[in-house]
N, C-alpha and C. Protein backbone atom coordinates (compact mmCIF):
# COMPACT_ATOMS: atom_id res chain seq x y z
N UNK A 1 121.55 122.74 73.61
CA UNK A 1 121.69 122.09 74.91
C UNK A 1 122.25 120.68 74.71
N UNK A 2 123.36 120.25 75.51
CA UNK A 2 123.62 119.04 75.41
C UNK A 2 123.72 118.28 76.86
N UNK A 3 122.69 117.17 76.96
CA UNK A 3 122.29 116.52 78.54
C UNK A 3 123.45 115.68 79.12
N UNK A 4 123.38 115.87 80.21
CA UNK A 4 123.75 115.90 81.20
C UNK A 4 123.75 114.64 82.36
N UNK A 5 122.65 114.41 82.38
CA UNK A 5 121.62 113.59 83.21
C UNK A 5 122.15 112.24 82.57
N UNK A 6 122.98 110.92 83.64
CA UNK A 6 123.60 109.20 83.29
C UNK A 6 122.44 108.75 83.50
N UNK A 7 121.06 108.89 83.95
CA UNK A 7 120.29 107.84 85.00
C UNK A 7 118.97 107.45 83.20
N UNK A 8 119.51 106.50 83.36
CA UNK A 8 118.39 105.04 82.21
C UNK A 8 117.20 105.77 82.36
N UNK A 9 116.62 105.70 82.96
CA UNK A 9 115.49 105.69 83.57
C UNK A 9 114.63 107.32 83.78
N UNK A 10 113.78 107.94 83.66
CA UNK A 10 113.10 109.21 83.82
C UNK A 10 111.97 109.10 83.59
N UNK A 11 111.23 110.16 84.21
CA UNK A 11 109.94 110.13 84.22
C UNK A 11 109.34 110.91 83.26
N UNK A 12 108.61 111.04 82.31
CA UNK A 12 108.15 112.01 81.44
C UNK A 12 107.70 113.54 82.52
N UNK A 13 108.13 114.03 81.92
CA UNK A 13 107.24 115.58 82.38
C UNK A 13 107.50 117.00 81.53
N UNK A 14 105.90 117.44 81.39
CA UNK A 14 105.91 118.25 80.46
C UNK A 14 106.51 119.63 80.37
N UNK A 15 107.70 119.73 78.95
CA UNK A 15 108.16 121.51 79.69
C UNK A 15 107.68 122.21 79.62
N UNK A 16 107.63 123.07 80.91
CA UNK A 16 106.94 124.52 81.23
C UNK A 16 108.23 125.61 81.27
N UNK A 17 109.65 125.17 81.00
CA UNK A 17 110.35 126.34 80.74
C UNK A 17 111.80 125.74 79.51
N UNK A 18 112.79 126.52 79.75
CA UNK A 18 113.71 125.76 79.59
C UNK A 18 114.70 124.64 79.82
N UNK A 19 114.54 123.21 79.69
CA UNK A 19 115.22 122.38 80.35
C UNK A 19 116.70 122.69 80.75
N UNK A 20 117.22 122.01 81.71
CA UNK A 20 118.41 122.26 82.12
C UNK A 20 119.15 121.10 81.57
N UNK A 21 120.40 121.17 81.23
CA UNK A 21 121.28 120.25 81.14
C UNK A 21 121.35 118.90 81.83
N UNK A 22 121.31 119.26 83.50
CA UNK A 22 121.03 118.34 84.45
C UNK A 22 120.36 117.33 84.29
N UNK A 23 118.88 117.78 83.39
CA UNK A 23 117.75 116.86 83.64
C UNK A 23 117.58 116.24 81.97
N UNK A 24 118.81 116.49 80.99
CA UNK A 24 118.32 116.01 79.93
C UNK A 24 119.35 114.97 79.79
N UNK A 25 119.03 113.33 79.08
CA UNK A 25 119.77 112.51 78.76
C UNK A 25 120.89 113.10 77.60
N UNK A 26 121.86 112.88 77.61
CA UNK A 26 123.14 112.77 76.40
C UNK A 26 122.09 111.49 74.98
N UNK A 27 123.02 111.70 74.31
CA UNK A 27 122.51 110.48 73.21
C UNK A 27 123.45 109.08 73.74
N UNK A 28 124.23 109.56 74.15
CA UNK A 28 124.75 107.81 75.11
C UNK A 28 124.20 107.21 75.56
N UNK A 29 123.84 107.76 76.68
CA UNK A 29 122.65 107.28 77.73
C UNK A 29 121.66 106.93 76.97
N UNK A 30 120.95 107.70 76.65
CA UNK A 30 119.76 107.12 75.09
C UNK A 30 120.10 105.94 74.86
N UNK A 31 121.03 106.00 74.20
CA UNK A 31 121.05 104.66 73.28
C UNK A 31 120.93 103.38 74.66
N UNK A 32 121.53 103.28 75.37
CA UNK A 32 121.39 102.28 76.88
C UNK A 32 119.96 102.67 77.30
N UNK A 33 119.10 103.42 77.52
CA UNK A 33 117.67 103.74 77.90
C UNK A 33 117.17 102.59 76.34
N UNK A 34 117.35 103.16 75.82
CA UNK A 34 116.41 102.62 73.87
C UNK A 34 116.88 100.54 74.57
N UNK A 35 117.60 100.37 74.52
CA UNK A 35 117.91 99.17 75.08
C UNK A 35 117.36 98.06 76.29
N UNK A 36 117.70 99.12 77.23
CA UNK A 36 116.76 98.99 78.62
C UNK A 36 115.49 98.70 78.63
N UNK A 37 114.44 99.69 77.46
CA UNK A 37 113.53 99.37 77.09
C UNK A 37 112.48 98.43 76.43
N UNK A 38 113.47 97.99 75.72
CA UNK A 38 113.58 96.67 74.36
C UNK A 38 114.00 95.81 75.65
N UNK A 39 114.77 95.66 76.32
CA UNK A 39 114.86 94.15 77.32
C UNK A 39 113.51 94.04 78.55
N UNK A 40 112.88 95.63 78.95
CA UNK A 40 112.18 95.49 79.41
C UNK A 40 110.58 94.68 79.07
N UNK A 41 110.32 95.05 77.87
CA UNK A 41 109.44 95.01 77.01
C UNK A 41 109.28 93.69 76.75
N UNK A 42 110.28 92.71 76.11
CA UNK A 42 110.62 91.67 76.18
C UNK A 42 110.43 90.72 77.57
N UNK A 43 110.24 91.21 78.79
CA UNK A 43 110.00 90.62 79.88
C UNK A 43 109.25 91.07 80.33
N UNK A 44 107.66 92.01 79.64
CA UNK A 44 106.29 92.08 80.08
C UNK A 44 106.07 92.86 80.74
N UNK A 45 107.37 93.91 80.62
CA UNK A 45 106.87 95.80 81.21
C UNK A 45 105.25 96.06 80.58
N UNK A 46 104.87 96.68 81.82
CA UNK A 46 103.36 97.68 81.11
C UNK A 46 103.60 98.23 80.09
N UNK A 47 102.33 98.81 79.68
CA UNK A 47 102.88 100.06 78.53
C UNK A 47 102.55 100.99 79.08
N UNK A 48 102.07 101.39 80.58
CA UNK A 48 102.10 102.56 80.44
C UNK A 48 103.20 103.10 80.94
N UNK A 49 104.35 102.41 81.99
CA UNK A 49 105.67 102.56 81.90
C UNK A 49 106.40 102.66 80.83
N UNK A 50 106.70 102.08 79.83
CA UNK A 50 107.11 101.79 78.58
C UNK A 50 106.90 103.23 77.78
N UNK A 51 105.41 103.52 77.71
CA UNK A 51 105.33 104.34 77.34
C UNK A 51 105.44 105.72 77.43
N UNK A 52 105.78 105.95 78.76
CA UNK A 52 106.33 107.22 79.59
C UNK A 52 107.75 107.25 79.76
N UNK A 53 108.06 106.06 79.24
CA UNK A 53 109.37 106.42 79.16
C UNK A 53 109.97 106.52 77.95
N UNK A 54 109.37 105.92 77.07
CA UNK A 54 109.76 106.61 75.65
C UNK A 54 109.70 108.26 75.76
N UNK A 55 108.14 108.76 76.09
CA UNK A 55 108.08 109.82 75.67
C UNK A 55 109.37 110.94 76.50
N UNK A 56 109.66 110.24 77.20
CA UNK A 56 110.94 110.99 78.22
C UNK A 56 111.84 110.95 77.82
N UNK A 57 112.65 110.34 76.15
CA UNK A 57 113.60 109.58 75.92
C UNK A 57 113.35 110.56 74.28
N UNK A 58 111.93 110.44 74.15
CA UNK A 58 111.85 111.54 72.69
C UNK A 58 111.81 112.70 73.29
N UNK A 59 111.41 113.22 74.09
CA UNK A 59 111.68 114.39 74.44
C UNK A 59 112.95 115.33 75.15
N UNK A 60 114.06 113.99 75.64
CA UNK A 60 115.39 114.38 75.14
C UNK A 60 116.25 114.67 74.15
N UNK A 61 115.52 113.79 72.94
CA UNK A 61 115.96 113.94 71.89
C UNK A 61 115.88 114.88 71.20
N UNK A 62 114.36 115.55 71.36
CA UNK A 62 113.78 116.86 70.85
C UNK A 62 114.10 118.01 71.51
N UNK A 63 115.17 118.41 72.65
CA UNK A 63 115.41 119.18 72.96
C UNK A 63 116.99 119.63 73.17
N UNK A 64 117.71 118.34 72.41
CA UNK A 64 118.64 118.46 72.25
C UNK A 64 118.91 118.63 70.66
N UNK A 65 117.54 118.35 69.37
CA UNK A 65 118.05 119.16 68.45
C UNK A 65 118.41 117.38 67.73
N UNK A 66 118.06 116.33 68.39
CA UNK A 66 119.18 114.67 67.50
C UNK A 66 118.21 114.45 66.70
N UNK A 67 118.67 114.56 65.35
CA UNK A 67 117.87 113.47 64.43
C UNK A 67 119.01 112.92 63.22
N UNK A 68 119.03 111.93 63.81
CA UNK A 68 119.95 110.85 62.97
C UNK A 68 119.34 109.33 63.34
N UNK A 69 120.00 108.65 63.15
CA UNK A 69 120.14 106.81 63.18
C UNK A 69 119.18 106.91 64.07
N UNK A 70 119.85 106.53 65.47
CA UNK A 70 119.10 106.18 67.00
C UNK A 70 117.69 106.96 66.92
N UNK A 71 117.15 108.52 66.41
CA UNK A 71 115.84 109.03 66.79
C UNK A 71 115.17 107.99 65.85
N UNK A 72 115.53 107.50 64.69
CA UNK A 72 114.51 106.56 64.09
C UNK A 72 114.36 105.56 65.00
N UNK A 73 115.06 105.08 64.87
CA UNK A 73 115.13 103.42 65.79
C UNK A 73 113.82 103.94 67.11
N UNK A 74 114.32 105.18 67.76
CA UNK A 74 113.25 105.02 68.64
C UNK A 74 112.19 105.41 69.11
N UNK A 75 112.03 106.15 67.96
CA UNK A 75 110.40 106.88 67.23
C UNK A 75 109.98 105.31 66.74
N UNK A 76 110.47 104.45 65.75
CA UNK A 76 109.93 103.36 65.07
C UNK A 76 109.05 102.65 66.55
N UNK A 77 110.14 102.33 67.40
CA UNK A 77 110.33 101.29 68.89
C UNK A 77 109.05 101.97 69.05
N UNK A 78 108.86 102.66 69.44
CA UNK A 78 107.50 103.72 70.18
C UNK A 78 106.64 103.52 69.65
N UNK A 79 106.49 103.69 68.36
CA UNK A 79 105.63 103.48 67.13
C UNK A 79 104.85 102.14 67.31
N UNK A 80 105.36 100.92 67.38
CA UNK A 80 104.76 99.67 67.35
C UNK A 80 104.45 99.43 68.54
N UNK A 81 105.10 100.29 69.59
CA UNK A 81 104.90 99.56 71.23
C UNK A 81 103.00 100.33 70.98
N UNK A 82 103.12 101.38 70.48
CA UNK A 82 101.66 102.00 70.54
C UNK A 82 100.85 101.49 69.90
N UNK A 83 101.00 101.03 68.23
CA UNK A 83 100.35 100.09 67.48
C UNK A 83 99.89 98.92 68.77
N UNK A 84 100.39 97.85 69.20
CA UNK A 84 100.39 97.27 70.04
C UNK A 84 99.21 97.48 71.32
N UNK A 85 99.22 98.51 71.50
CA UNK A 85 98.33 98.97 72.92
C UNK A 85 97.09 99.92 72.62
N UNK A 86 97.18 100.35 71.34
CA UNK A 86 95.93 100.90 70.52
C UNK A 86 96.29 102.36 70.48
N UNK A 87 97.03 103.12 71.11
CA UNK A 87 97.04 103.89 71.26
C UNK A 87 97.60 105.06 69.96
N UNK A 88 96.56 105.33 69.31
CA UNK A 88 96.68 105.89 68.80
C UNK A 88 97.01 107.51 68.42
N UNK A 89 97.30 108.51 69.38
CA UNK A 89 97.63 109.39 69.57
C UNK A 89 99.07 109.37 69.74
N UNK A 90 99.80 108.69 70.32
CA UNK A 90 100.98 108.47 70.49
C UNK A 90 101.68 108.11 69.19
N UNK A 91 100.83 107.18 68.90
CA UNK A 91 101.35 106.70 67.35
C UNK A 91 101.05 107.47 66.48
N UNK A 92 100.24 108.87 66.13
CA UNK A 92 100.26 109.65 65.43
C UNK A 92 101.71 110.27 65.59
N UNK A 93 101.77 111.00 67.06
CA UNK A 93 102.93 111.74 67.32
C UNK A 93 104.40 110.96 66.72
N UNK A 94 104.23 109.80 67.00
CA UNK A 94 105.18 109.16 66.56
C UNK A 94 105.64 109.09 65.02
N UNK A 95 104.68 109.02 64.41
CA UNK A 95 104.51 109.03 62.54
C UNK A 95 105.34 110.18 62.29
N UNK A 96 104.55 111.30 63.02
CA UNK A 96 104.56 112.70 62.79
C UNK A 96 106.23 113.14 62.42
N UNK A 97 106.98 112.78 63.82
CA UNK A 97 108.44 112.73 63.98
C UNK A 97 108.81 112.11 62.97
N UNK A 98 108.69 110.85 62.92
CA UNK A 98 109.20 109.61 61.94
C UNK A 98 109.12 109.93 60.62
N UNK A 99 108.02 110.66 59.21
CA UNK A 99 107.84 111.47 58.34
C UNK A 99 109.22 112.35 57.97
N UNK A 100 109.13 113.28 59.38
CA UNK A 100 110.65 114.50 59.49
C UNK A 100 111.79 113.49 59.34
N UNK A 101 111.90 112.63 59.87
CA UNK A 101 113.13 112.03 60.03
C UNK A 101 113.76 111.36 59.04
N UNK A 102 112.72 110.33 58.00
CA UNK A 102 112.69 110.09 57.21
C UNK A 102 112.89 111.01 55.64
N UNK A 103 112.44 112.17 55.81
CA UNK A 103 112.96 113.15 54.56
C UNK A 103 114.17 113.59 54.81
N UNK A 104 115.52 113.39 55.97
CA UNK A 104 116.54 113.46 55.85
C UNK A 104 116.96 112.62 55.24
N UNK A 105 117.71 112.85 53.63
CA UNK A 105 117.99 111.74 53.41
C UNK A 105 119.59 110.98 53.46
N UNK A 106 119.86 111.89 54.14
CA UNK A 106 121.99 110.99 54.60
C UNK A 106 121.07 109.81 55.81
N UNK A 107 120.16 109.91 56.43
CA UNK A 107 119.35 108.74 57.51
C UNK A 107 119.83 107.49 57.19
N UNK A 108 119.88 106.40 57.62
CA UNK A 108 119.31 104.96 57.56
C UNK A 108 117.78 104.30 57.73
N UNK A 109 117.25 104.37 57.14
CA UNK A 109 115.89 103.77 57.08
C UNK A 109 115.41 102.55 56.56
N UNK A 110 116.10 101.44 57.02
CA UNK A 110 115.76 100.00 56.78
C UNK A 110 114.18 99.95 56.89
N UNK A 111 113.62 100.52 57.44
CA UNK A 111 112.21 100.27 57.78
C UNK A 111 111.01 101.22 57.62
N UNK A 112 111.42 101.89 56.58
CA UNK A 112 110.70 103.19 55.70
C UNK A 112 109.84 102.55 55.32
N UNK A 113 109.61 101.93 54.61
CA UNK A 113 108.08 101.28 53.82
C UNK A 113 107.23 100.79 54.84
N UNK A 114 108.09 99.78 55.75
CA UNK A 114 107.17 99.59 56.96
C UNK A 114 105.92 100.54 57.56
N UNK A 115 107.17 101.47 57.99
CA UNK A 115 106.04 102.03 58.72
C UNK A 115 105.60 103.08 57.58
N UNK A 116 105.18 103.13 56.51
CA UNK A 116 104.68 103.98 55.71
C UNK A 116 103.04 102.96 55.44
N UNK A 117 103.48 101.92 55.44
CA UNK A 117 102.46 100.92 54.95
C UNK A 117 101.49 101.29 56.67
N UNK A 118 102.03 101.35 57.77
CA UNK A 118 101.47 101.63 59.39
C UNK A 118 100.85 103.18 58.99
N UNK A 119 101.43 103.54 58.58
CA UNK A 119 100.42 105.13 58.23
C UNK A 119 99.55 104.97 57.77
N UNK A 120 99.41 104.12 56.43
CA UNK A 120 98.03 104.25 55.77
C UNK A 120 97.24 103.68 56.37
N UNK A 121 97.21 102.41 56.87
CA UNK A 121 96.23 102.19 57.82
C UNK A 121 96.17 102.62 58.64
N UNK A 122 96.81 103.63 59.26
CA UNK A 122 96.18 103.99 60.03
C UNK A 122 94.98 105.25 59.81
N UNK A 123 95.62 105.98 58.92
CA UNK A 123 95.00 107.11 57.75
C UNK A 123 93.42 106.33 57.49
N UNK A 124 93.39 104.81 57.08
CA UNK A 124 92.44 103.96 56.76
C UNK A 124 91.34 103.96 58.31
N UNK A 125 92.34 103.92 59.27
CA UNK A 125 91.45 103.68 60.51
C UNK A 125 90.89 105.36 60.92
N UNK A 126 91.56 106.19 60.33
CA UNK A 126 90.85 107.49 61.00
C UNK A 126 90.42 108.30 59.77
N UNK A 127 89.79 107.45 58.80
CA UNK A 127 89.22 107.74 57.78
C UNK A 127 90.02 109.46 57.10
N UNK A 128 90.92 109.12 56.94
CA UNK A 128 91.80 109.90 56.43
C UNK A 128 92.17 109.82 54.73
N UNK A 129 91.08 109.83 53.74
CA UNK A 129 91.70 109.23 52.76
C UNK A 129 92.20 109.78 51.96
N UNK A 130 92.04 111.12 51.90
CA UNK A 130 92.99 112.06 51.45
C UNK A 130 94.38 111.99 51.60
N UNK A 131 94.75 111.93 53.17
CA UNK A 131 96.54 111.31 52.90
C UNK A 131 96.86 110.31 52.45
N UNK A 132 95.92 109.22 52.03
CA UNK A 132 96.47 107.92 51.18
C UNK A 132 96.78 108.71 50.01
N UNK A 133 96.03 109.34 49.19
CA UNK A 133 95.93 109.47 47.89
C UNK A 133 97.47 110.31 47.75
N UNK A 134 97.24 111.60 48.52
CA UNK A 134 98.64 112.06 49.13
C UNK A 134 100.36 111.30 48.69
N UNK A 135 100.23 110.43 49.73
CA UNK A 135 101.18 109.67 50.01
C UNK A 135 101.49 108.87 48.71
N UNK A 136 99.97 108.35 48.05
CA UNK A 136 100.48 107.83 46.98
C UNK A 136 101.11 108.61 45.61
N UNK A 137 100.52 109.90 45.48
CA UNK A 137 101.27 110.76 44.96
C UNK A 137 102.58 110.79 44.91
N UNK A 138 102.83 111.67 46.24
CA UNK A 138 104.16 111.62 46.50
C UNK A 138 105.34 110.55 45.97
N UNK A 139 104.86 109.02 46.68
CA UNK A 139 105.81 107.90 45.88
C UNK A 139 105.72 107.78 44.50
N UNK A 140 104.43 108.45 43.95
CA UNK A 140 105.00 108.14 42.46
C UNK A 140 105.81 109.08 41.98
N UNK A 141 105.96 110.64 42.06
CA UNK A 141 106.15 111.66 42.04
C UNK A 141 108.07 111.38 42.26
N UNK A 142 108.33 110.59 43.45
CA UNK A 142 109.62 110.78 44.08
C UNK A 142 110.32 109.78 42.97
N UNK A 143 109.89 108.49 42.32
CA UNK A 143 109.97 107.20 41.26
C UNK A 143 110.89 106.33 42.42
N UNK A 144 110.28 106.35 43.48
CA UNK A 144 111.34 105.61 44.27
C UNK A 144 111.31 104.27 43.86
N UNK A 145 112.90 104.11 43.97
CA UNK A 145 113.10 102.87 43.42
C UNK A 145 112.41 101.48 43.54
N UNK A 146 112.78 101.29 45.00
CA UNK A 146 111.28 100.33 45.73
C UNK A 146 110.40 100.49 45.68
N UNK A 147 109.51 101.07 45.07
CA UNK A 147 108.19 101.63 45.31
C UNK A 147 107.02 100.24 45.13
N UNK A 148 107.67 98.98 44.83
CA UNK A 148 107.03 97.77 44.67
C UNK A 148 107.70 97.41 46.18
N UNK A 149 106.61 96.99 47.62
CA UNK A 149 107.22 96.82 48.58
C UNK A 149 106.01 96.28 49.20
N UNK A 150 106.38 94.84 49.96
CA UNK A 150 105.24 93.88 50.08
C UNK A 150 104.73 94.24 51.15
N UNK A 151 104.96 95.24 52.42
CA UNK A 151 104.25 95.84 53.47
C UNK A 151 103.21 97.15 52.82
N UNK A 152 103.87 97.61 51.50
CA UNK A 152 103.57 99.47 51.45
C UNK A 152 102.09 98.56 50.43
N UNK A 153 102.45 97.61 49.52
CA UNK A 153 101.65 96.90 48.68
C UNK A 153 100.33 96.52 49.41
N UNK A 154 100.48 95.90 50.27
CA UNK A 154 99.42 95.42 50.82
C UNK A 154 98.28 96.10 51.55
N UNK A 155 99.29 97.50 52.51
CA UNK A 155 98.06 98.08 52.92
C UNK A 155 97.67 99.30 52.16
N UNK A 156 98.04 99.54 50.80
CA UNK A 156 97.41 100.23 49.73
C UNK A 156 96.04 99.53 49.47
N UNK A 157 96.53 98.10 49.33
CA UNK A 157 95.55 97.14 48.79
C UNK A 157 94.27 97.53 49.90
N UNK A 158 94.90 96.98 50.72
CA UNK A 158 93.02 96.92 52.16
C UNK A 158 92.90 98.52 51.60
N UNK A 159 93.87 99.73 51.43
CA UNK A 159 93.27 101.05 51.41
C UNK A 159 92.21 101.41 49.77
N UNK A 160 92.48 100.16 48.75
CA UNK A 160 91.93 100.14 47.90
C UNK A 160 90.44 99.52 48.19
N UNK A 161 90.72 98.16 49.04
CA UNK A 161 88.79 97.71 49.23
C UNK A 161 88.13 98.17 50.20
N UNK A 162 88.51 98.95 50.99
CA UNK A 162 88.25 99.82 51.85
C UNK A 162 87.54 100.49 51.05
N UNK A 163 88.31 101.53 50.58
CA UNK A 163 87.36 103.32 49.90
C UNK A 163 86.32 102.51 48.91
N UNK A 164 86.56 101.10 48.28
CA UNK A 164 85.59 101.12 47.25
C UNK A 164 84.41 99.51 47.97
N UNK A 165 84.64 100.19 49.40
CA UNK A 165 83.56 98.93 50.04
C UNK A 165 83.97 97.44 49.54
N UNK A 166 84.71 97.02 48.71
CA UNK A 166 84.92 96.22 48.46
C UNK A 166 85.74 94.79 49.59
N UNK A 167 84.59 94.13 50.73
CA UNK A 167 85.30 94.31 52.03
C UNK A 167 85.34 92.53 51.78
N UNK A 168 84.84 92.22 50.46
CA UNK A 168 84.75 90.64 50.12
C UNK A 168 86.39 90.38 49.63
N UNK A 169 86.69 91.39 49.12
CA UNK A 169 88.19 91.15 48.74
C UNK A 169 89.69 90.58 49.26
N UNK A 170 89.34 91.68 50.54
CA UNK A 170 89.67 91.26 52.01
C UNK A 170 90.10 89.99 52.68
């Protein structure tokens, strides 16, 4: 399916069939919505607007099949607007995508460690410590080059005085 639908702006709503062309954004429009958003945001939009309209904006994206450049940028955008407002379910969903997106590797991901370092704490906040150990696997496993990275470093660290109570460290 490739959308259809010029208008910035949409309301989230959940599909119950096959979307129509009509009602799905193009990645043009996207990219001017991803924008719209970021200027809104910047001038003290709610989040729960903000946030219904992301999910209206990933869920064009996800039904048109886009994962390149722009779905990071606005899985990341989503990502912190939720960090931000606590909302943590959103920001799972968001990881979730962001993970997939990130193991493409022709991507651009200026901000891979970032939010990898936002996973573990969050993994830390929903007592998840199995995917730390996980995750830390994995990076050693992959020898990524960066793998010394002062966001991914640090919240290993709290994920280190964390598991070993060590909360004086802190």
């Amino acid at each position: 399916i490739v959308g259809k639908n010029q208008t910035l702006e949409k309301k989230y709503l959940r599909l119950t069939s096959q979307p129509k062309p009509e009602t799905v954004r193009p990645l043009k429009v996207l990219h001017k919505t991803l924008q719209l958003l970021f200027d809104r945001y910047c001038e003290g939009a709610k989040y729960n607007y903000l946030c219904d309209q992301c999910k209206s904006m990933r869920q064009d994206l996800t039904v048109q099949n886009i994962k390149e450049d722009f779905s990071i940028m606005a899985y990341e955008f989503h990502s912190k607007l939720a960090i931000e407002n606590g909302d943590w379910g959103e920001f799972n969903q968001c990881q979730s995508q962001l993970k997939l997106l990130y193991s493409i590797t022709e991507l651009h991901k200026p901000n891979y460690f970032e939010f990898l370092a936002y996973r573990v704490l969050y993994y830390i906040l929903t007592y998840n410590y199995s995917e730390v150990f996980e995750l830390e696997l994995s990076l050693i496993n992959e020898r990524h080059p960066d793998l010394k990275n002062e966001y991914l470093d640090y919240a290993l660290q709290i994920f280190k005085c964390v598991y070993d109570s060590n909360y004086y460290e802190l």
